[in-house]
Protein backbone atom coordinates (compact mmCIF):
# COMPACT_ATOMS: atom_id res chain seq x y z
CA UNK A 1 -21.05 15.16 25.10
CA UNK A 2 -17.06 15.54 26.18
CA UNK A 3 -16.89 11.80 25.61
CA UNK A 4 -18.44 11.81 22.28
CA UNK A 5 -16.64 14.31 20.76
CA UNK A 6 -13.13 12.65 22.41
CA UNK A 7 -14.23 9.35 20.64
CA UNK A 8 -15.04 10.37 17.58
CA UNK A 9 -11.70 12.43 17.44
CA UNK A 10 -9.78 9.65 18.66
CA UNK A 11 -11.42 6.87 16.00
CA UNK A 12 -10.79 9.99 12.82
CA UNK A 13 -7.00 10.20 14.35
CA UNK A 14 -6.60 6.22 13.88
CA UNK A 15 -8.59 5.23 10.62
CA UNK A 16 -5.26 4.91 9.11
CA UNK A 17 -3.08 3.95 11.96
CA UNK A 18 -3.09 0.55 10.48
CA UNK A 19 -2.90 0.63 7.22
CA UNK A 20 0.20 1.86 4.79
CA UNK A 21 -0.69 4.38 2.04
CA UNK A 22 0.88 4.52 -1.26
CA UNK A 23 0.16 5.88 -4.96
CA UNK A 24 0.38 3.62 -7.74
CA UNK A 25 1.28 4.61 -11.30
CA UNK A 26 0.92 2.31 -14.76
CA UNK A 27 4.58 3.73 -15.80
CA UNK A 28 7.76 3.61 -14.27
CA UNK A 29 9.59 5.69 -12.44
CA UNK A 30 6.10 7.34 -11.23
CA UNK A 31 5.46 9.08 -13.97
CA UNK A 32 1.89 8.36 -14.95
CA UNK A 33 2.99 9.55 -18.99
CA UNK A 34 0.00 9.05 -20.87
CA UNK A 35 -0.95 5.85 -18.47
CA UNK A 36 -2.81 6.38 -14.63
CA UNK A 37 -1.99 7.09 -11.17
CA UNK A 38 -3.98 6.48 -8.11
CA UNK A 39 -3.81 6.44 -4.44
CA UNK A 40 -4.59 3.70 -1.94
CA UNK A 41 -4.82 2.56 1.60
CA UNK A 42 -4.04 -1.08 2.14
CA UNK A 43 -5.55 -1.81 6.13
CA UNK A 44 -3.44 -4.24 7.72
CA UNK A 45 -4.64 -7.96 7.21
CA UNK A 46 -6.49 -7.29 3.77
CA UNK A 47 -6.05 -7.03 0.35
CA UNK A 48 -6.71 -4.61 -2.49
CA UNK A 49 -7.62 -6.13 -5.78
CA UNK A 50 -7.65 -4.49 -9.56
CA UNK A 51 -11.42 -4.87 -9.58
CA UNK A 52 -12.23 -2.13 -7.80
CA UNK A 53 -8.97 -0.04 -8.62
CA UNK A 54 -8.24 1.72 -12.50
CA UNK A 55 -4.52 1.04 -12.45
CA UNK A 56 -1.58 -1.62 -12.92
CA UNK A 57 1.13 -0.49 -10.68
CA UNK A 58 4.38 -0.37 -12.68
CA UNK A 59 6.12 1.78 -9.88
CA UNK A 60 4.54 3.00 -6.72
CA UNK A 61 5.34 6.39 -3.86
CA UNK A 62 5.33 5.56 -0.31
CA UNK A 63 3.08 8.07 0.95
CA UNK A 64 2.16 6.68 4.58
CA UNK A 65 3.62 4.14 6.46
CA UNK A 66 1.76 1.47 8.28
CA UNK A 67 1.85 -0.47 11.58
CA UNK A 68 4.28 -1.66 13.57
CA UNK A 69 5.79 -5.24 12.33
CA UNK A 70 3.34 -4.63 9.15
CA UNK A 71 4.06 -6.20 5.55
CA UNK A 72 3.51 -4.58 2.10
CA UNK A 73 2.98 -7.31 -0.58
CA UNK A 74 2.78 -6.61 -4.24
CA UNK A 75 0.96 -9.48 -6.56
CA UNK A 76 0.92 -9.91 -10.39
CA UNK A 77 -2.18 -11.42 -9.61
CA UNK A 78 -4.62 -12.16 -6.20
CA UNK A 79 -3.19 -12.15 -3.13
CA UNK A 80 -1.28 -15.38 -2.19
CA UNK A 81 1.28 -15.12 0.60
CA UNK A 82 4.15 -17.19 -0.06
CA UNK A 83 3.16 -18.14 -3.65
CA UNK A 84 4.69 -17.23 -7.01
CA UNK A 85 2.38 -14.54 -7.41
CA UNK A 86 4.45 -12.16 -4.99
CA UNK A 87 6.50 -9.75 -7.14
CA UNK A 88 7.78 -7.96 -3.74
CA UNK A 89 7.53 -7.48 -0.12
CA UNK A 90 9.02 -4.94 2.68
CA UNK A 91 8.09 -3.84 6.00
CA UNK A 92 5.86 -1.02 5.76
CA UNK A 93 6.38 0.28 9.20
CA UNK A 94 9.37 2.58 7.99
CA UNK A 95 12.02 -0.38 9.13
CA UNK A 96 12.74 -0.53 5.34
CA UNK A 97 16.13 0.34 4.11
CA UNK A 98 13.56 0.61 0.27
CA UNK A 99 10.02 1.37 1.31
CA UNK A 100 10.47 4.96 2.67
CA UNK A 101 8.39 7.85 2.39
CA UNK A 102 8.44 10.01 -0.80
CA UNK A 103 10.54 7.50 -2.38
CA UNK A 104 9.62 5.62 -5.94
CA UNK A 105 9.88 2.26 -6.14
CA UNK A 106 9.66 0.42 -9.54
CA UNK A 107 8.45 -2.94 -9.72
CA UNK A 108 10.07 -6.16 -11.45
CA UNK A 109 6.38 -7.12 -12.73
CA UNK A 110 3.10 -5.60 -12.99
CA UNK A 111 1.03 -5.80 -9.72
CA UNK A 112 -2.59 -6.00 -9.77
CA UNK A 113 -2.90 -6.45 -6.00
CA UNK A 114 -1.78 -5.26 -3.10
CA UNK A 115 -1.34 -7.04 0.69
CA UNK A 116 -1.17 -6.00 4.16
CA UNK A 117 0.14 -8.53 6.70
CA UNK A 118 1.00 -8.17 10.28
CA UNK A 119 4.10 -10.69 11.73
C-alpha cells in the first residue's frame, strides 16, 4: 500500500519534470486583444503541432521551465530541426539570458509548432 501511494506521488510530482510550459497568444506582446491564448506543455523530445492546438503564437509567457540541457524550438511550420522553418530557439532549462519565467517573448514570425529537444 506505502509503495503504491509513494509511486503514484512520485510519477504526479514528475509528469512535467521534462517538459517546458508556456502560453501562447495570436497577438503580440501577450495580449490575446480580440485574437486567442492558450497554454501548453511541450515533453522533451516531441513536438506540438497547430492541429490539435486553436492558436498561432505571435508572442508567448514562459510559464515552466524544462529539463536540464533542454531546447525550446518555435516553427512557422512542422517541426524541422536545423531547417528554415525554425523562427527561434533557447534553452528552456532557465540557462536563458531570454526564455525566463513570467517573461513575454514576441516572435519574428508566426509559429505553428513547437519543439522540445534534449543536447
Amino acid at each position: 500500500m506505502h509503495v503504491t501511494k509513494s509511486l503514484t506521488t512520485l510519477l504526479a510530482l514528475s509528469t512535467g519534470a521534462l517538459s517546458y510550459k508556456i502560453r501562447i497568444f495570436s497577438s503580440r506582446d501577450c495580449s490575446a486583444g480580440g485574437g486567442a491564448a492558450q497554454e501548453i506543455n511541450v515533453e522533451d523530445n516531441t513536438c506540438r503541432w497547430n492541429d490539435n492546438l486553436h492558436v498561432n503564437a505571435r508572442s508567448f509567457r514562459v510559464l515552466a521551465y524544462g529539463a536540464g540541457r533542454q531546447r525550446a524550438e518555435f516553427y512557422d511550420s512542422g517541426c524541422f530541426p536545423g531547417t528554415s522553418a525554425v523562427i527561434q530557439t533557447f534553452w528552456a532549462d532557465g540557462g536563458s539570458d531570454q526564455f525566463k519565467k513570467d517573461r513575454c517573448i514576441n516572435l519574428s514570425r508566426v509559429a505553428r509548432a513547437y519543439g522540445s529537444w534534449s543536447h
